[in-house]
Every structure is written in C-alpha cells, then in structure tokens.
N, C-alpha and C. Protein backbone atom coordinates (compact mmCIF):
# COMPACT_ATOMS: atom_id res chain seq x y z
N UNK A 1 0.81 -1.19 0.00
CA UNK A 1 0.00 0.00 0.00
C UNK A 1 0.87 1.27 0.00
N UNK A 2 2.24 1.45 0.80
CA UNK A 2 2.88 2.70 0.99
C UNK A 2 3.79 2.62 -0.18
N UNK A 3 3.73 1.30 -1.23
CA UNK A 3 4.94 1.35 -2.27
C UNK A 3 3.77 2.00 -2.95
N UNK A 4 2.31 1.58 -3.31
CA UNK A 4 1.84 2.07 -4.27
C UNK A 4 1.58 3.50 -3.94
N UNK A 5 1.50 3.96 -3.07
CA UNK A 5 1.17 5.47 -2.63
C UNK A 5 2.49 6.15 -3.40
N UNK A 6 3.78 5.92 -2.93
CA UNK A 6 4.84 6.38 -3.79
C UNK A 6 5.18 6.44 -4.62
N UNK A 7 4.52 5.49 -5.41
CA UNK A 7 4.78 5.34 -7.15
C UNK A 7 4.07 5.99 -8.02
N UNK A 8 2.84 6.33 -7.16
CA UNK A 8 1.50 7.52 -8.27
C UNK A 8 2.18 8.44 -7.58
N UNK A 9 2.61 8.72 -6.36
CA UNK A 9 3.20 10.08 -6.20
C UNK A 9 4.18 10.28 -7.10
N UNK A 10 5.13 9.25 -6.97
CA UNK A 10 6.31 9.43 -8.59
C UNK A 10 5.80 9.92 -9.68
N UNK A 11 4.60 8.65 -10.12
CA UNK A 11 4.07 8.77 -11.28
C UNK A 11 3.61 10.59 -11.79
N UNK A 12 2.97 11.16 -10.62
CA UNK A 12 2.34 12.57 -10.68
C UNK A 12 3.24 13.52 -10.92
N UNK A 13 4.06 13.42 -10.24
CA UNK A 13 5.55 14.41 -10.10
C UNK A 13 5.99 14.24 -11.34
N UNK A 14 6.01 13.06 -12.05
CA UNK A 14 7.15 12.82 -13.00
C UNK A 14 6.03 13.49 -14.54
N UNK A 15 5.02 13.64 -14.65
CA UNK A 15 3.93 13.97 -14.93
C UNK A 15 3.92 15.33 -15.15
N UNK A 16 3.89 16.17 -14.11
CA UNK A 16 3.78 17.14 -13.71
C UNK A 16 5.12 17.89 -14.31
N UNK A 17 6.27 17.04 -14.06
CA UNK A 17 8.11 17.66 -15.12
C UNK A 17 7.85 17.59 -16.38
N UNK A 18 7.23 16.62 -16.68
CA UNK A 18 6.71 16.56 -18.02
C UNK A 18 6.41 17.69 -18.52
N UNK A 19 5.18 18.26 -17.95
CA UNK A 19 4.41 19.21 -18.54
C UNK A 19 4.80 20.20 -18.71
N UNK A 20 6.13 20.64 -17.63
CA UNK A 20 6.73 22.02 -17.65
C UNK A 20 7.95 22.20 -18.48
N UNK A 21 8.88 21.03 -18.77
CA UNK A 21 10.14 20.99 -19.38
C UNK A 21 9.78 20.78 -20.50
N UNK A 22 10.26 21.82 -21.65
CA UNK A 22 9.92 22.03 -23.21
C UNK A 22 10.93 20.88 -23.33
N UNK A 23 10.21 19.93 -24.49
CA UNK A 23 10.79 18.84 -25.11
C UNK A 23 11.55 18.96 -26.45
N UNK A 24 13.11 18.25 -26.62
CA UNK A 24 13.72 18.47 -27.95
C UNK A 24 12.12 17.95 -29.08
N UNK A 25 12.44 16.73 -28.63
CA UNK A 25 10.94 15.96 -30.01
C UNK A 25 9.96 15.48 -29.23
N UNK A 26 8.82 16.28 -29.43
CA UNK A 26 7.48 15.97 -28.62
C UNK A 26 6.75 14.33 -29.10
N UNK A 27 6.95 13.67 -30.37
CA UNK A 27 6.69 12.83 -30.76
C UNK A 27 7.06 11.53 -29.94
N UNK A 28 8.21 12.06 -29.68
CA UNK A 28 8.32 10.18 -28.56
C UNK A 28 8.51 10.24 -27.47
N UNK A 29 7.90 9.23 -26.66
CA UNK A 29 8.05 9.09 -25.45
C UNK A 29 9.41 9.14 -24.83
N UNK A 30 9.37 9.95 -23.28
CA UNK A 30 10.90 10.13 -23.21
C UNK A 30 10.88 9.40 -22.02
N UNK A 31 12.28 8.60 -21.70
CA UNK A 31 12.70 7.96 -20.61
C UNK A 31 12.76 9.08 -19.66
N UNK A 32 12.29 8.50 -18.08
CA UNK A 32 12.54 9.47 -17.27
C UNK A 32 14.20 9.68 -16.76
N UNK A 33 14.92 8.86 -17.01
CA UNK A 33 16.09 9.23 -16.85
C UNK A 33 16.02 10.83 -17.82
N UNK A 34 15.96 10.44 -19.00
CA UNK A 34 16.47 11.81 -19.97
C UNK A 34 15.35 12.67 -19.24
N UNK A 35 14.08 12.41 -19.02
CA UNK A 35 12.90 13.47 -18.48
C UNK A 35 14.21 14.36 -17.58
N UNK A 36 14.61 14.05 -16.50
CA UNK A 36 15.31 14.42 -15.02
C UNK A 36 16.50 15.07 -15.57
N UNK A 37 16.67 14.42 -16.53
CA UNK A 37 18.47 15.48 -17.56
C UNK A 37 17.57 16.77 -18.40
N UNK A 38 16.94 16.21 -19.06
CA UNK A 38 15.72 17.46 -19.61
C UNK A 38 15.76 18.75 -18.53
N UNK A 39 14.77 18.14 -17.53
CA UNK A 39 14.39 19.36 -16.61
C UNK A 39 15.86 20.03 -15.69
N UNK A 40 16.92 18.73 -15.66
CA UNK A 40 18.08 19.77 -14.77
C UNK A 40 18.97 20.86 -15.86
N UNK A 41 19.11 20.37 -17.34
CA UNK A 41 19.30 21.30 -18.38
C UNK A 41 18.61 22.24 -18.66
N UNK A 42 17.25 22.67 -18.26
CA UNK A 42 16.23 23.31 -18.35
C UNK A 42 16.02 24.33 -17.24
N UNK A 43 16.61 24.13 -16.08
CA UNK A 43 16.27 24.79 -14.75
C UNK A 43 17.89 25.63 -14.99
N UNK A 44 18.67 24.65 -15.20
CA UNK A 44 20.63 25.21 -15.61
C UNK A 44 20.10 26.84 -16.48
N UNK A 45 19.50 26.16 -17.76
CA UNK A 45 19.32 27.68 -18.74
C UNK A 45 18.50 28.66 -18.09
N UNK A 46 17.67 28.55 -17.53
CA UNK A 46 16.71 29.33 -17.09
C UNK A 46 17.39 30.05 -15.83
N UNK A 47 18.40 29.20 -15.24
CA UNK A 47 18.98 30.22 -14.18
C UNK A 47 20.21 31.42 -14.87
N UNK A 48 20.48 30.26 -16.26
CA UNK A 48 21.68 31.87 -17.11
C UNK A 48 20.81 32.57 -17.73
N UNK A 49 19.43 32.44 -17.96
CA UNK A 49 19.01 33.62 -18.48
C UNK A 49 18.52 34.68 -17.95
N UNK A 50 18.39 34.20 -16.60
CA UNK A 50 17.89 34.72 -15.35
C UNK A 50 18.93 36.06 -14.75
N UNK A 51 20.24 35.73 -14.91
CA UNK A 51 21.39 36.34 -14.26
C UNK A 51 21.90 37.06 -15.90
N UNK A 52 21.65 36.74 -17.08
CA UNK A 52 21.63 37.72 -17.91
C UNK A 52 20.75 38.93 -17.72
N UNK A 53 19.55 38.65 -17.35
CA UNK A 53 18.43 39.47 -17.34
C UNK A 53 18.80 40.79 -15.91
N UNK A 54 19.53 40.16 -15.36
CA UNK A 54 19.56 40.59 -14.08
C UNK A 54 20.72 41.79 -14.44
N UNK A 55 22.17 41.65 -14.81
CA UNK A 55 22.72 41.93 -15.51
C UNK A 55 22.37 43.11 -16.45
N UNK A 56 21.43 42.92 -17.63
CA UNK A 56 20.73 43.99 -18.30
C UNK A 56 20.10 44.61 -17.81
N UNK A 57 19.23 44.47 -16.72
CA UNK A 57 18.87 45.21 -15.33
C UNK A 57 19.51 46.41 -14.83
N UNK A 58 20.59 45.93 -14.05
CA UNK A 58 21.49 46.56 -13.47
C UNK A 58 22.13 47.88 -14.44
N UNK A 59 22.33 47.05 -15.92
CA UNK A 59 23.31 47.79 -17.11
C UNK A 59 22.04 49.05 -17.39
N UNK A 60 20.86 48.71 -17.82
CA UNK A 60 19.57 49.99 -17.42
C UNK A 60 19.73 50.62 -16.34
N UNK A 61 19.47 50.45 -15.52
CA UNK A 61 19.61 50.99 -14.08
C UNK A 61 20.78 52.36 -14.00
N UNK A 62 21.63 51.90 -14.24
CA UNK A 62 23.07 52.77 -14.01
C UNK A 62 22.58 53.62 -15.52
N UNK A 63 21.96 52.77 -16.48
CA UNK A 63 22.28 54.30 -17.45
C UNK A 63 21.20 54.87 -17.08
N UNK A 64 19.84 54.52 -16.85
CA UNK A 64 19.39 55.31 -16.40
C UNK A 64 19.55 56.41 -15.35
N UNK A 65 20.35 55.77 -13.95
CA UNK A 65 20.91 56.96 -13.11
C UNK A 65 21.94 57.95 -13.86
N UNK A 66 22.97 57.14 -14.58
CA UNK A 66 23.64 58.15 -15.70
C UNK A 66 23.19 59.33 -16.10
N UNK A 67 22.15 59.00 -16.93
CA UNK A 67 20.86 60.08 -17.96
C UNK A 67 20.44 61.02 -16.36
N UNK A 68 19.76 60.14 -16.10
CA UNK A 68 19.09 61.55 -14.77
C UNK A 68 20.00 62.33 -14.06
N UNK A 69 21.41 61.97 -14.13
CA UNK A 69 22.42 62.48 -13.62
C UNK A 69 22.96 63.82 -14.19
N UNK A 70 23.17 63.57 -15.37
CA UNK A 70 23.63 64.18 -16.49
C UNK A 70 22.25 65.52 -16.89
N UNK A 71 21.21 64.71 -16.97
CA UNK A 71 20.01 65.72 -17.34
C UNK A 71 19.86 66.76 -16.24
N UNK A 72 20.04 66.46 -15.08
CA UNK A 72 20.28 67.43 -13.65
C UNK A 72 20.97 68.29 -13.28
N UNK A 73 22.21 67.71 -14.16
CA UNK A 73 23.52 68.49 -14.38
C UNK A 73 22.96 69.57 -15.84
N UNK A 74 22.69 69.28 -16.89
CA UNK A 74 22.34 70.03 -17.55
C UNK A 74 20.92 70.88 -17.62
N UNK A 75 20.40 70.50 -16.48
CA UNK A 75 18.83 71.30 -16.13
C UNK A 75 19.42 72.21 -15.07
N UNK A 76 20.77 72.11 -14.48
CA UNK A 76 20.77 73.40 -12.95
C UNK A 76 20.49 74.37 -13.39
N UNK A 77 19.93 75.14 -12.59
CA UNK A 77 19.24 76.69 -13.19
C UNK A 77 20.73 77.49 -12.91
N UNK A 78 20.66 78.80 -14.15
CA UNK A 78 21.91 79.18 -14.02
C UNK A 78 21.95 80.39 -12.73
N UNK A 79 23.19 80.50 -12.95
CA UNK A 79 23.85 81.48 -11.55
C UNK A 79 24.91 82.56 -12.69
N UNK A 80 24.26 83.86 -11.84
CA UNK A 80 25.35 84.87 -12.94
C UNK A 80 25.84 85.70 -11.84
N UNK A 81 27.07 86.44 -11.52
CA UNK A 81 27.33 87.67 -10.56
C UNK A 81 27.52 88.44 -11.42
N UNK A 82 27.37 89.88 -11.72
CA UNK A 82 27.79 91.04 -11.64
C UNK A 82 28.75 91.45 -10.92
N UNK A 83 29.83 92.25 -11.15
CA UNK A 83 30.62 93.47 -10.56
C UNK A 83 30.90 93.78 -11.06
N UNK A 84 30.97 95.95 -10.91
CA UNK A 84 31.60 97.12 -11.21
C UNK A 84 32.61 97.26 -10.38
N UNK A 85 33.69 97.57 -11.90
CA UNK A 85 35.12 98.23 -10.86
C UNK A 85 35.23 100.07 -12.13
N UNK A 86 34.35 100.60 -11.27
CA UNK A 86 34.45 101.54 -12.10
C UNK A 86 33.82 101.59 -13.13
N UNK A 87 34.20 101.84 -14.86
CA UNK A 87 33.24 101.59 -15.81
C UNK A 87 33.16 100.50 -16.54
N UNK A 88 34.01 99.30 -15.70
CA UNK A 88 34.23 98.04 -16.69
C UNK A 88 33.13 96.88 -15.55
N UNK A 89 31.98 96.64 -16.29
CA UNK A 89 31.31 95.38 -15.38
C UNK A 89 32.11 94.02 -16.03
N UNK A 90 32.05 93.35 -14.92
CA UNK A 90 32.75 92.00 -14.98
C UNK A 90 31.28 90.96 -14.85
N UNK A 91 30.52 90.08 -15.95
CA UNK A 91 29.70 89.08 -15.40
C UNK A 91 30.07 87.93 -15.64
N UNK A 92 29.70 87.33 -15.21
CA UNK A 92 30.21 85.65 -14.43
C UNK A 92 28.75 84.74 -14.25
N UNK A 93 28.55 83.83 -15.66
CA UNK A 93 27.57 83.12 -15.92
C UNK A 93 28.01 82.14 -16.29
N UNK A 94 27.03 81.29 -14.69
CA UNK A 94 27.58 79.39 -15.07
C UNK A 94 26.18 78.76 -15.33
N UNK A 95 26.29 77.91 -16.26
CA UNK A 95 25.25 77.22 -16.65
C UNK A 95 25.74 75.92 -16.96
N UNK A 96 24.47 74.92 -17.70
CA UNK A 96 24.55 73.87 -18.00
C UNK A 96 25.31 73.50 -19.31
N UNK A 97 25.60 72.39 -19.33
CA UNK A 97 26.44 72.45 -21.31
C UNK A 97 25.75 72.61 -21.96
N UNK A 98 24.33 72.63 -21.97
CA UNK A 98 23.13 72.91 -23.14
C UNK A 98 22.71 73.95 -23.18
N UNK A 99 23.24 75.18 -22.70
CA UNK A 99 22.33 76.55 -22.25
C UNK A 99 23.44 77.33 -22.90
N UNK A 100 24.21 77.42 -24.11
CA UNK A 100 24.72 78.19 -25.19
C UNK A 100 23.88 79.40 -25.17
N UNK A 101 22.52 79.49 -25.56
CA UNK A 101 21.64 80.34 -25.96
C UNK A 101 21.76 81.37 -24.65
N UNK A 102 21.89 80.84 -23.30
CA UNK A 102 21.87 82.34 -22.61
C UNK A 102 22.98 82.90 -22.35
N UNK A 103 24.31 82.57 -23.19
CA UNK A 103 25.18 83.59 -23.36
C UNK A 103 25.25 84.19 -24.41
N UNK A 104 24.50 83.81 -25.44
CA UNK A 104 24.29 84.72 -26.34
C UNK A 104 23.13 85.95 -25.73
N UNK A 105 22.39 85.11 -24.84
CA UNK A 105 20.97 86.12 -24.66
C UNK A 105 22.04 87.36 -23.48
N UNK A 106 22.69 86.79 -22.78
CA UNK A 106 23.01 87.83 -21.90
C UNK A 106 24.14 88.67 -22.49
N UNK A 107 25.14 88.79 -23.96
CA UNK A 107 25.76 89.40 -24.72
C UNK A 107 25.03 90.53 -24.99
N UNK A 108 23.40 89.58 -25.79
CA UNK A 108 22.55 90.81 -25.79
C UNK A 108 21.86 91.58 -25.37
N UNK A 109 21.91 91.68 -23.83
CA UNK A 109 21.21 92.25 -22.78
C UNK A 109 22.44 93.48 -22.59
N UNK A 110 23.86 93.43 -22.65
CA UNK A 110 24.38 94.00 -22.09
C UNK A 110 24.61 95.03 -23.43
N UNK A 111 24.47 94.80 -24.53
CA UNK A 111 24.26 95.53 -25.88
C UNK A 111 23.19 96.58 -25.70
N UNK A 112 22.32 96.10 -25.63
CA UNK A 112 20.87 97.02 -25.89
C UNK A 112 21.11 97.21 -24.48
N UNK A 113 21.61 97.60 -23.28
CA UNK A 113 21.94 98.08 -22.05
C UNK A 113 22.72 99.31 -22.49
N UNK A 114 23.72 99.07 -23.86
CA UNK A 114 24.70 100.28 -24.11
C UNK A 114 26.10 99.66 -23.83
N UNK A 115 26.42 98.61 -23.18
CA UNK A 115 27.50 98.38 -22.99
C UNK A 115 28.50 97.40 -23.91
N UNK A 116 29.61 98.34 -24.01
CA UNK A 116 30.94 97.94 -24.96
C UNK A 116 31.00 96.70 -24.37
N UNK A 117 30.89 95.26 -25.58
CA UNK A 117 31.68 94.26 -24.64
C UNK A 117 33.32 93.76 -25.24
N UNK A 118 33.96 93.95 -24.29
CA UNK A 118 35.66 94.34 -24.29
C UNK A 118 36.03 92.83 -24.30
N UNK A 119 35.38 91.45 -23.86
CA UNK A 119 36.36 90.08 -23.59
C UNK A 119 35.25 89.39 -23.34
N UNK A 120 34.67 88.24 -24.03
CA UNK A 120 33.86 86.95 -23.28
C UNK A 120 35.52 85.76 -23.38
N UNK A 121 34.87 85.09 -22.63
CA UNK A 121 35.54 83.67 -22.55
C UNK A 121 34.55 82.84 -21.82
N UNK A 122 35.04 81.64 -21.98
CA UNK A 122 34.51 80.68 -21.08
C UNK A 122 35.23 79.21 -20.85
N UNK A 123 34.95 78.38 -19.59
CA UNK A 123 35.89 77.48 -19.18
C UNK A 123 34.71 76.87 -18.99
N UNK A 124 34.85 75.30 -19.13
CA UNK A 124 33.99 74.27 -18.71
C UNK A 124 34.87 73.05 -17.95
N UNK A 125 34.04 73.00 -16.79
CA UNK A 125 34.86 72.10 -15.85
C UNK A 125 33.12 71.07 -15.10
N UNK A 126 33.52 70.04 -15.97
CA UNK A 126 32.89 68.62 -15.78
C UNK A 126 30.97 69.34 -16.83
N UNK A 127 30.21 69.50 -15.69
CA UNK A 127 29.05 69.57 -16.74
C UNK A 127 28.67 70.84 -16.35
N UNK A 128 29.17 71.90 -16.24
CA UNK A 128 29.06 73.77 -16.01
C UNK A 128 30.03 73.98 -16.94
N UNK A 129 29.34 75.04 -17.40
CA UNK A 129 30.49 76.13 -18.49
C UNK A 129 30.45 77.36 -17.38
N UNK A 130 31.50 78.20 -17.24
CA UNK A 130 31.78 79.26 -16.70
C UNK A 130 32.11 80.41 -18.09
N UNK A 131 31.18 81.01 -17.94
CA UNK A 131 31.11 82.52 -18.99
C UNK A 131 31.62 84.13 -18.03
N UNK A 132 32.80 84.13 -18.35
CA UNK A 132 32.84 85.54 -18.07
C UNK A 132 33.32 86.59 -19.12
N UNK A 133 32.57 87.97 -18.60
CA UNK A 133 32.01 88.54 -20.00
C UNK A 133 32.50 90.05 -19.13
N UNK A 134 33.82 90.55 -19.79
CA UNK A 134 33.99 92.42 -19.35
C UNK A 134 33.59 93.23 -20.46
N UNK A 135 32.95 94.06 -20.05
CA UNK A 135 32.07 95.53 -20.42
C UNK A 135 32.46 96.47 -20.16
N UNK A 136 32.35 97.81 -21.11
CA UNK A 136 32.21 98.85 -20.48
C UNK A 136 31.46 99.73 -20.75
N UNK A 137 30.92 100.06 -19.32
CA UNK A 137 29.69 100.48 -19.14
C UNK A 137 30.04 102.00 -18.70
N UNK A 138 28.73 103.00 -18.39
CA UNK A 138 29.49 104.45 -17.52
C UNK A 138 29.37 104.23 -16.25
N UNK A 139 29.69 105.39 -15.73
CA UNK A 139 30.07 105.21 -14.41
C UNK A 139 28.74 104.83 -13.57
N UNK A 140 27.62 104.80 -14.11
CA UNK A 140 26.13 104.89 -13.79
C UNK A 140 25.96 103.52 -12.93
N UNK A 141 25.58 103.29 -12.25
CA UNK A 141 25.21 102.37 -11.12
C UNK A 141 23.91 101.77 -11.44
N UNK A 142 23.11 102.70 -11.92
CA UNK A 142 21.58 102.23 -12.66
C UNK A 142 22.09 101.04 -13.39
N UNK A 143 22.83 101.68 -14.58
CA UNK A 143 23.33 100.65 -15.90
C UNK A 143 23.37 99.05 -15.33
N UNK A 144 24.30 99.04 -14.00
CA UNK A 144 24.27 98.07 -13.99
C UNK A 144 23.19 97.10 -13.10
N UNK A 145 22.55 98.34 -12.07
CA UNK A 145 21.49 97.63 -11.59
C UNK A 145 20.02 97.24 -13.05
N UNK A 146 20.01 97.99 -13.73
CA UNK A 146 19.20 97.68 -14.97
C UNK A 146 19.33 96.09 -15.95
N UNK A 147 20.74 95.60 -15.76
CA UNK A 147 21.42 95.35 -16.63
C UNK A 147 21.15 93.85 -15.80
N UNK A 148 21.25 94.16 -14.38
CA UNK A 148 21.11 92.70 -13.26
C UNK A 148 19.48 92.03 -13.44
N UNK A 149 18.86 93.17 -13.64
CA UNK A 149 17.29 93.20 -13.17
C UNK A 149 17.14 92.40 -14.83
N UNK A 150 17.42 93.26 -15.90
CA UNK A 150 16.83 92.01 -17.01
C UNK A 150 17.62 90.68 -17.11
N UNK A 151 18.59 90.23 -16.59
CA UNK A 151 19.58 88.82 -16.32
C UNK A 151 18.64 88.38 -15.94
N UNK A 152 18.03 88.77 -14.67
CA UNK A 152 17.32 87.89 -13.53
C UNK A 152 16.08 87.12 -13.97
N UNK A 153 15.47 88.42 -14.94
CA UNK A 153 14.25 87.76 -15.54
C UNK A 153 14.52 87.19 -16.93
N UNK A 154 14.80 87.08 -17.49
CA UNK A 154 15.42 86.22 -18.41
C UNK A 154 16.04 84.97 -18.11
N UNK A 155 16.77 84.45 -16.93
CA UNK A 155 17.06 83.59 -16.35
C UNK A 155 16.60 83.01 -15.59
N UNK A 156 15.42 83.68 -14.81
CA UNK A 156 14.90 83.06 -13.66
C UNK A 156 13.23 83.17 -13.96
N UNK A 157 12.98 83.47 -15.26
CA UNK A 157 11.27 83.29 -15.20
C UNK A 157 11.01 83.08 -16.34
C-alpha cells in the first residue's frame, strides 16, 4: 500500500516535469532518466538567463541613473554675478552644457543696455560652463542695476 502510494506520487511528479520541461521531439516518449536530464538542463538555462536578465537590469539601471544624472547636471538653473570696478562690469555666468543660448541672450542684454563688450571667454569644468564677460559700461550704477534686473528675468522666469 505505501509502495503504491509512492509510485502515483512518482508517477504525478514525474507527470507534472513533463508538462513544464519544453521537449527536444514531442513525438516520442521520453525515458525518465532523460525526463530528469531534460528538466536539470532546463532549470541550468533558465537560471543563465535569469542572471543575464539581471545583468541587463542593473546595465539599465546605471544608465538610467547616468541620464538623470547628467540631465540634472544640464537642467541646474543658471547662476550669474555682476561686478563694477568703475566703468568696466565684470559678469560671471555658469550654466549647464546645453544653455549656449543664454550667453548669447546675456551678450545681448548687455548691448541694448549700451555696454561695450571688451572680452567673453569661457571654461567648462565637468558639466558647467563658466562665462565671463567684461564691459564697459558708464560710471552709472543704474546701468548696472538695470542690466542685473533684465539677467534675472530672463534667467529666472
């Protein structure tokens, strides 16, 4: 009675591997020896495709933190100082590597302001460009408070 209880339990189990382990040729009956090589070759692949997957995972993951990294770096909102030494303003605009356009925009702020521009340059160190830009402006204090006030809104709204 407890041999036959074990042998439909075999029988079920072995049944049951059957059903789950994709067969080379479905046409013939397979020895359960090969059934048990079947399913341990079968569980083998499924664990390397598993740790590939995992792998391509990880390899997304990082580029994705990459990209959001990088896009964060090129989304910081910019930062500009002003200073007068007399009639030459000195500005100092750091931005993202993609924000070209607001050193052109702030060239032309300081133009239609009236002011001579005497030197741009700029240095880029990792994902900021540093723009500094001398002018000369008059001795007027307005000029350059005028000159801060359209930066600000142009940059900040």
């Amino acid at each position: 009675m407890i041999e036959r209880n074990r042998r439909n339990q075999m029988k079920a189990l072995f049944s049951k591997l059957n059903s789950v382990v994709p067969h080379q040729s479905s046409r013939e009956a397979i020895s359960r020896p090969d059934l048990i090589d079947e399913g341990t070759n079968y569980i083998k692949s499924l664990q390397i495709k598993l740790e590939k997957m995992k792998e391509k995972r990880s390899n997304l993951l990082e580029s994705k933190m990459s990209e959001n990294a990088s896009m964060s770096m090129g989304l910081k909102s910019p930062q500009f100082k002003i200073q007068q030494m007399g009639s030459v303003l000195e500005v100092v605009l750091v931005t993202g590597l993609d924000f070209q356009f607001m050193f052109n925009e702030t060239i032309r702020v300081l133009q239609e302001e009236g002011s001579d521009v005497a030197n741009a340059s700029y240095t880029v160190i990792e994902n900021e460009v540093f723009h500094t830009i001398h002018c000369q402006v008059g001795e007027s204090a307005n000029a350059t408070l005028r000159i801060s006030e359209k930066l600000k809104k142009f940059l900040y709204h």
